[in-house]
PDB file of N, CA and C in Angstrom:
ATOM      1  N   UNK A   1     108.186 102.822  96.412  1.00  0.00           N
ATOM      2  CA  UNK A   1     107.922 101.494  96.884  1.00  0.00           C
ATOM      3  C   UNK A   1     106.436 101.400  97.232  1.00  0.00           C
ATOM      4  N   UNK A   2     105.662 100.716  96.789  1.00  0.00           N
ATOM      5  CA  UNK A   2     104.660 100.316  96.992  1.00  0.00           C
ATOM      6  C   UNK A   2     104.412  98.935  98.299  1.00  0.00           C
ATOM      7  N   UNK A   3     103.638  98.957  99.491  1.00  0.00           N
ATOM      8  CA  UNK A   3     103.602  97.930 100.168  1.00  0.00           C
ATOM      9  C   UNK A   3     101.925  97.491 100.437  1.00  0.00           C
ATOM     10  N   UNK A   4     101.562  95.876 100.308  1.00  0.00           N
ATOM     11  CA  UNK A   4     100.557  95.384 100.183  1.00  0.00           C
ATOM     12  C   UNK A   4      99.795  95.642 101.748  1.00  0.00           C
ATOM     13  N   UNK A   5      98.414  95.625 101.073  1.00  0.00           N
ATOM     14  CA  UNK A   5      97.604  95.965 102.996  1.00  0.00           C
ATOM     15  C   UNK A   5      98.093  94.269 103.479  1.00  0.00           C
ATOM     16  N   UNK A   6      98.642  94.285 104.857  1.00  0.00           N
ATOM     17  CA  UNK A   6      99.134  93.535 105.751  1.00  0.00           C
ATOM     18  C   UNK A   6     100.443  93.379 105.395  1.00  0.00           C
ATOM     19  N   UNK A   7     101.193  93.887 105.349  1.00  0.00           N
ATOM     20  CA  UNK A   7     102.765  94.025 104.964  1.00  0.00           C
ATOM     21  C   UNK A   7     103.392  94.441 106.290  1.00  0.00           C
ATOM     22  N   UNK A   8     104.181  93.790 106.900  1.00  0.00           N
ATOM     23  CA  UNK A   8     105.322  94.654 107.985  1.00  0.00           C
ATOM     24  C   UNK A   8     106.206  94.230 108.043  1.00  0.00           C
ATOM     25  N   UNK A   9     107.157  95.122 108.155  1.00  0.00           N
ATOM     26  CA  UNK A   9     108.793  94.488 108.169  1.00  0.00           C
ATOM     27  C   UNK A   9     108.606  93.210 109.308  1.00  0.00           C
ATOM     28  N   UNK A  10     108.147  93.237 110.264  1.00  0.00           N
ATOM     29  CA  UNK A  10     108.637  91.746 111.347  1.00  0.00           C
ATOM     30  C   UNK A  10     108.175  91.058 110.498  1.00  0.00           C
ATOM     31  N   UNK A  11     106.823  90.930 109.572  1.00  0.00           N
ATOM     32  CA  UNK A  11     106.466  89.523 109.091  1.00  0.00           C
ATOM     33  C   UNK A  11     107.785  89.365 107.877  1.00  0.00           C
ATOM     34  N   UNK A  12     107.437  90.344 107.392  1.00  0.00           N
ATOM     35  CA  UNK A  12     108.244  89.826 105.754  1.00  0.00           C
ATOM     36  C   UNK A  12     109.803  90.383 105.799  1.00  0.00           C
ATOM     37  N   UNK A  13     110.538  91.164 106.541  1.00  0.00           N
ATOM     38  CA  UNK A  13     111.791  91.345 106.773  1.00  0.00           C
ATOM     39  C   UNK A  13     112.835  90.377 107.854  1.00  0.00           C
ATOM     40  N   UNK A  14     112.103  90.702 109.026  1.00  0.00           N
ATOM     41  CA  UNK A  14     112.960  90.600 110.470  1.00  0.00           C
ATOM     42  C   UNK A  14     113.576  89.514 109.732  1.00  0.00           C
ATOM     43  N   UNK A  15     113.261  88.252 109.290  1.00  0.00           N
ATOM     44  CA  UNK A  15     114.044  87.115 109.299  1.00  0.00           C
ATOM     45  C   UNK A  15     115.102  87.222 108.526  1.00  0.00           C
ATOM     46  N   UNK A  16     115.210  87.638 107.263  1.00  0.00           N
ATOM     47  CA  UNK A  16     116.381  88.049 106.681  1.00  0.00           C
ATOM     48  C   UNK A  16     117.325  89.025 107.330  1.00  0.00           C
ATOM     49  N   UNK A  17     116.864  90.269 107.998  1.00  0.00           N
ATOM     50  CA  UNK A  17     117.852  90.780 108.233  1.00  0.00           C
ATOM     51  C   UNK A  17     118.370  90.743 109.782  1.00  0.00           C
ATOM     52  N   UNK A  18     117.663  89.963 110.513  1.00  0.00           N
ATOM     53  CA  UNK A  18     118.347  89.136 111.691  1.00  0.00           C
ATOM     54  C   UNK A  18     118.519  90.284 112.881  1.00  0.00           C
ATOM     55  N   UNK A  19     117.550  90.968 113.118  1.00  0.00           N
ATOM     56  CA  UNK A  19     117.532  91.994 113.836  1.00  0.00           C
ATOM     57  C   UNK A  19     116.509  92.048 114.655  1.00  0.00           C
ATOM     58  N   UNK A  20     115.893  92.491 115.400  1.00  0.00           N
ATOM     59  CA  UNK A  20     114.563  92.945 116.301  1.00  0.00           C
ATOM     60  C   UNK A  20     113.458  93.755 115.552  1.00  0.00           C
ATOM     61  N   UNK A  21     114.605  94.831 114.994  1.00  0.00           N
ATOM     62  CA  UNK A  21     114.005  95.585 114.563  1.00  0.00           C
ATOM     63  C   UNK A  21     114.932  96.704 112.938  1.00  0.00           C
ATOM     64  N   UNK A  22     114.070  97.116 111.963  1.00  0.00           N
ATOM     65  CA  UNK A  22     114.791  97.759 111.277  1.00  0.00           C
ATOM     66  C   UNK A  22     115.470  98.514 111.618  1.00  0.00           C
ATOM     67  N   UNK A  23     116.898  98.682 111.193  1.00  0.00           N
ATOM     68  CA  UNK A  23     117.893  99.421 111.410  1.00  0.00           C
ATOM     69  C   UNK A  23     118.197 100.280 110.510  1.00  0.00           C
ATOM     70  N   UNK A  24     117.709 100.445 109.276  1.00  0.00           N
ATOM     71  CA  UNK A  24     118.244 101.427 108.541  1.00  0.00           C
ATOM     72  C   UNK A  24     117.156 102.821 108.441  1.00  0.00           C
ATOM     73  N   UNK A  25     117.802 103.879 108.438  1.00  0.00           N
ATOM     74  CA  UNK A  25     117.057 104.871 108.352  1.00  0.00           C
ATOM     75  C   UNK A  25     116.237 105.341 106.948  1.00  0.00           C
ATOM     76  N   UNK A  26     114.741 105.860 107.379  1.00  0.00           N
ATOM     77  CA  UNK A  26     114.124 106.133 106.052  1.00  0.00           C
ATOM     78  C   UNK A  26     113.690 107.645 106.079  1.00  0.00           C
ATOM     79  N   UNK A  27     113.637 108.225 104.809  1.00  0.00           N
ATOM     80  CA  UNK A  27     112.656 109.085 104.364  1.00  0.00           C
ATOM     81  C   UNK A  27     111.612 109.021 103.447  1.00  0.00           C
ATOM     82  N   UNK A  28     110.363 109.627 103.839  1.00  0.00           N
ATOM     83  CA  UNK A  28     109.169 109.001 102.938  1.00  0.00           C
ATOM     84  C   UNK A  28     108.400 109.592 102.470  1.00  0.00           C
ATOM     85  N   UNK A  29     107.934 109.922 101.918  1.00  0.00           N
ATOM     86  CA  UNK A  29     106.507 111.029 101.536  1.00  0.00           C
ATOM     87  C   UNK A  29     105.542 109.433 100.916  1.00  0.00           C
ATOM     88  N   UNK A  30     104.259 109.932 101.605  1.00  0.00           N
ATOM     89  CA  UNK A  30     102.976 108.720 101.330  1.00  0.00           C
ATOM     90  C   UNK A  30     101.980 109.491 100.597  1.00  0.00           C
ATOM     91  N   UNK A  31     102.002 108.872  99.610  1.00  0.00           N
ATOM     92  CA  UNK A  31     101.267 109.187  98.460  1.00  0.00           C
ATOM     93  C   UNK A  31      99.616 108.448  98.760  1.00  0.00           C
ATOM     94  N   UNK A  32      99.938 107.534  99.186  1.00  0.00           N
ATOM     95  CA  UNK A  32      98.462 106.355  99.609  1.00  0.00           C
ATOM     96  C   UNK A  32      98.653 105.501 100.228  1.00  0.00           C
ATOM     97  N   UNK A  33      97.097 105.366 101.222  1.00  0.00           N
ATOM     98  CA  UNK A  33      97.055 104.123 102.019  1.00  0.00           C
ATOM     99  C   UNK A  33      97.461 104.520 103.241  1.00  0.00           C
ATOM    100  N   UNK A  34      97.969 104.056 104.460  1.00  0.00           N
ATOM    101  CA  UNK A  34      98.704 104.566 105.981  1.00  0.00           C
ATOM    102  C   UNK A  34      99.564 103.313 106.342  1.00  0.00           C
ATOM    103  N   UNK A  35     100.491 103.348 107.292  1.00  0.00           N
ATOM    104  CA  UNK A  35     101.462 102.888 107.349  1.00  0.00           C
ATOM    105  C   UNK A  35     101.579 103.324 109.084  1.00  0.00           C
ATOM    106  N   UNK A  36     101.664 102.321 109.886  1.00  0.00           N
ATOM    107  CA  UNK A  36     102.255 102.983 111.186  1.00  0.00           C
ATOM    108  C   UNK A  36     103.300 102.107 111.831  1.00  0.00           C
ATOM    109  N   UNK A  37     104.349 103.105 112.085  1.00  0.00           N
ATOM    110  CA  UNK A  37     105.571 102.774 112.795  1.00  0.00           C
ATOM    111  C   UNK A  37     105.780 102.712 114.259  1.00  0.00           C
ATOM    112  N   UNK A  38     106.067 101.635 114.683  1.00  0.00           N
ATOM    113  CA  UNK A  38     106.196 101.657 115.751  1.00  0.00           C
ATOM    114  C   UNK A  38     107.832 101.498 116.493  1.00  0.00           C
ATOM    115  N   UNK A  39     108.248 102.643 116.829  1.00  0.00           N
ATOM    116  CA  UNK A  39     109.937 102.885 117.463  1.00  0.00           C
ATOM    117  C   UNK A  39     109.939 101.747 118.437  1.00  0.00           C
ATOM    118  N   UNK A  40     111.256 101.166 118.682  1.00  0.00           N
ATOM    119  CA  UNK A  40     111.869 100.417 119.550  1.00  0.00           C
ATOM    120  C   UNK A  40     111.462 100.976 120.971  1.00  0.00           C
ATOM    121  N   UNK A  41     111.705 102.373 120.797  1.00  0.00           N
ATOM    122  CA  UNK A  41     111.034 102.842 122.836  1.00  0.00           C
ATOM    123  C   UNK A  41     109.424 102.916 122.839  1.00  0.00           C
ATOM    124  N   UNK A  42     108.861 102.573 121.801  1.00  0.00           N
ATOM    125  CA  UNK A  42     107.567 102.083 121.695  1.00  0.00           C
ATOM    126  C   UNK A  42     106.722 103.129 120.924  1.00  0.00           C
ATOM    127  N   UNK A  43     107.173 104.349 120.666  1.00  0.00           N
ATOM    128  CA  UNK A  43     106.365 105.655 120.006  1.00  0.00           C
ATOM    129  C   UNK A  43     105.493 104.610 118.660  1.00  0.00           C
ATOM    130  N   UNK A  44     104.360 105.303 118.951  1.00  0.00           N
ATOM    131  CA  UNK A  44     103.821 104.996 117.423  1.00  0.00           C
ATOM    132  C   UNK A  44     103.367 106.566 116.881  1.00  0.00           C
ATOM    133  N   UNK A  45     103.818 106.333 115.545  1.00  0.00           N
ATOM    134  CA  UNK A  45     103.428 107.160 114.527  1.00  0.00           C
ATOM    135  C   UNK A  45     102.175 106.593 113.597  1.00  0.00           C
ATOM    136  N   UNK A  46     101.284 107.339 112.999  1.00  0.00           N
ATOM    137  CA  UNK A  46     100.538 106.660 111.602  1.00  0.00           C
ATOM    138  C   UNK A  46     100.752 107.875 110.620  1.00  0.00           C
ATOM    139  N   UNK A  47     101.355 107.508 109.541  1.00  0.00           N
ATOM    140  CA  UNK A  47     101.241 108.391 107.986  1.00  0.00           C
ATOM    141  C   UNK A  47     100.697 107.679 107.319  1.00  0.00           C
ATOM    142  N   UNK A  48      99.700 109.139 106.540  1.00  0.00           N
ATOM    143  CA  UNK A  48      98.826 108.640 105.421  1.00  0.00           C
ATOM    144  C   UNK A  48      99.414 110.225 104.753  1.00  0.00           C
ATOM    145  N   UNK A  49      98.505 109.615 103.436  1.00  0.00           N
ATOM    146  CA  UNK A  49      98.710 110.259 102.438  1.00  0.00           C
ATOM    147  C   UNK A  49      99.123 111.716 102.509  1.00  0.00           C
ATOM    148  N   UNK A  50     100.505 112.467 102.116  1.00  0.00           N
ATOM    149  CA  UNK A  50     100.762 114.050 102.135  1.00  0.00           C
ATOM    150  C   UNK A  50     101.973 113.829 103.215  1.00  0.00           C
ATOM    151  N   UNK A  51     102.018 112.725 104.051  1.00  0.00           N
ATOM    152  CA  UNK A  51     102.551 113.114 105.004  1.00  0.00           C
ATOM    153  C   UNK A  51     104.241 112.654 104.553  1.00  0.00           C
ATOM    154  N   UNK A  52     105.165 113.554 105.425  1.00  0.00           N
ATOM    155  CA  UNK A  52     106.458 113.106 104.987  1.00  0.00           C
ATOM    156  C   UNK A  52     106.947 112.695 106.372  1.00  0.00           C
ATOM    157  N   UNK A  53     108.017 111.871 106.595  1.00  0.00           N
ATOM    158  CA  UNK A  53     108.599 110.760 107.558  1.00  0.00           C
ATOM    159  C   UNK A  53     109.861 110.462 107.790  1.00  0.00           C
ATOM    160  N   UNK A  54     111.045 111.326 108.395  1.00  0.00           N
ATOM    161  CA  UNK A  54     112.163 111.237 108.157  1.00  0.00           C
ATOM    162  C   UNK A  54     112.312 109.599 109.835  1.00  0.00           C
ATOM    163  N   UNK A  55     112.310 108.689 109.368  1.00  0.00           N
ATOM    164  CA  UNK A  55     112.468 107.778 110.236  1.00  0.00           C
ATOM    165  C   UNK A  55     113.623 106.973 110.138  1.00  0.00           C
ATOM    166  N   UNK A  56     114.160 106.968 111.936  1.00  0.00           N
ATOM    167  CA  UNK A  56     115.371 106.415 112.488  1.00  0.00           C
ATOM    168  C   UNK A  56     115.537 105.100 112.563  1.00  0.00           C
ATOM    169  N   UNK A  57     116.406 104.508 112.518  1.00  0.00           N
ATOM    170  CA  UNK A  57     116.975 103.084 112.679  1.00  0.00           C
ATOM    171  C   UNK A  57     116.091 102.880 114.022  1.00  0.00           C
ATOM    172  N   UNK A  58     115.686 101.762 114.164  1.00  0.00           N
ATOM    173  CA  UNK A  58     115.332 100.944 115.793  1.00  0.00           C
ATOM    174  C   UNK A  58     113.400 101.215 115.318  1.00  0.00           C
ATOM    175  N   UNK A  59     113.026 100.580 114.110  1.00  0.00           N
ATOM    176  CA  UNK A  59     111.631 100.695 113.972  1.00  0.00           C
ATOM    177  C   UNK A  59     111.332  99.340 113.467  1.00  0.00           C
ATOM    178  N   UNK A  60     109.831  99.461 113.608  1.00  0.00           N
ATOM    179  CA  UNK A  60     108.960  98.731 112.422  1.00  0.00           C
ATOM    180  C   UNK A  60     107.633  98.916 112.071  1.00  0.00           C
ATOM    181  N   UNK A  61     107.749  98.757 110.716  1.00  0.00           N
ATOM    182  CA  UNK A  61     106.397  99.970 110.194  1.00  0.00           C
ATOM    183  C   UNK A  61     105.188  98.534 109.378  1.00  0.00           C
ATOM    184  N   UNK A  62     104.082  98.674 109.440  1.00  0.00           N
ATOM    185  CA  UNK A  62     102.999  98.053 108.815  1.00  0.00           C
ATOM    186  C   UNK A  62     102.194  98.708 108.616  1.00  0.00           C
ATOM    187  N   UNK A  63     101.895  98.023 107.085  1.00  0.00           N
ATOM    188  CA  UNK A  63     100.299  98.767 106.391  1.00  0.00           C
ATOM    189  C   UNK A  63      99.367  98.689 107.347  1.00  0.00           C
ATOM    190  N   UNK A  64      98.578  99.871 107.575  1.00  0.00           N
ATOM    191  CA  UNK A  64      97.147 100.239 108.082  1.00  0.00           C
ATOM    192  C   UNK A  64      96.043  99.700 107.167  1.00  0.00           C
ATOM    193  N   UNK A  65      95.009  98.950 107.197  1.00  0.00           N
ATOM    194  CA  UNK A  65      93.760  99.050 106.356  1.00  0.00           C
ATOM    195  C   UNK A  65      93.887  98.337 105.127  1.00  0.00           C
ATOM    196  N   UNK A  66      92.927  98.299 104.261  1.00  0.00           N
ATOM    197  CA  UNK A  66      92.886  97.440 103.117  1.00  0.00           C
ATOM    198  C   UNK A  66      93.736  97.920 101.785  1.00  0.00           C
ATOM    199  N   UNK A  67      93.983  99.243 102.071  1.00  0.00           N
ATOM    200  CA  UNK A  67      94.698  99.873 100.774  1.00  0.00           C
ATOM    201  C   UNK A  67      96.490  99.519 100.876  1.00  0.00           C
ATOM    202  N   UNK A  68      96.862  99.504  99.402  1.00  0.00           N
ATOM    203  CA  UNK A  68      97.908  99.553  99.442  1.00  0.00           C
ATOM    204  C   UNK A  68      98.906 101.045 100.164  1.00  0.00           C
ATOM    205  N   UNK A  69     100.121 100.904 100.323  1.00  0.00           N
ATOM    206  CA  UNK A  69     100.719 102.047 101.027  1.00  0.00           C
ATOM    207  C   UNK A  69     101.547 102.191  99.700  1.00  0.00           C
ATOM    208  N   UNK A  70     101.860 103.497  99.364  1.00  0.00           N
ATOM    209  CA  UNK A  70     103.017 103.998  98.589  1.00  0.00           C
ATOM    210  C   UNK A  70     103.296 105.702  99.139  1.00  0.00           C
TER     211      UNK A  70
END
């Protein structure tokens, strides 16, 4: 999956899936770009490129910076 710089689930998800926050769990390896998640109890993470991401239900993640994320 490729996601555009300014992409985050609250802008372009929350409304469809009628939640606070994403609920489904991910795993990720980031090939490019950064991405930071921010958990429901507030943790923030940032992955960039190499990094892998086994992430829990109760998040929401947005592109970092001008590059695309994949």
């Amino acid at each position: 999956m490729t996601l555009e710089p300014g992409w985050s689930w609250i802008e372009y998800a929350k409304l469809q899936e009628k939640t606070d926050s994403c609920q489904v769990s991910h795993t990720s390896l980031i090939h490019s770009g950064r991405v930071r998640t921010v958990m429901d109890d507030e943790t923030v993470v940032v992955s960039g490129p190499g990094d892998v991401a086994i992430v829990p239900p109760g998040h929401n993640t947005l592109v970092v910076g001008d590059e695309h994320a994949s």
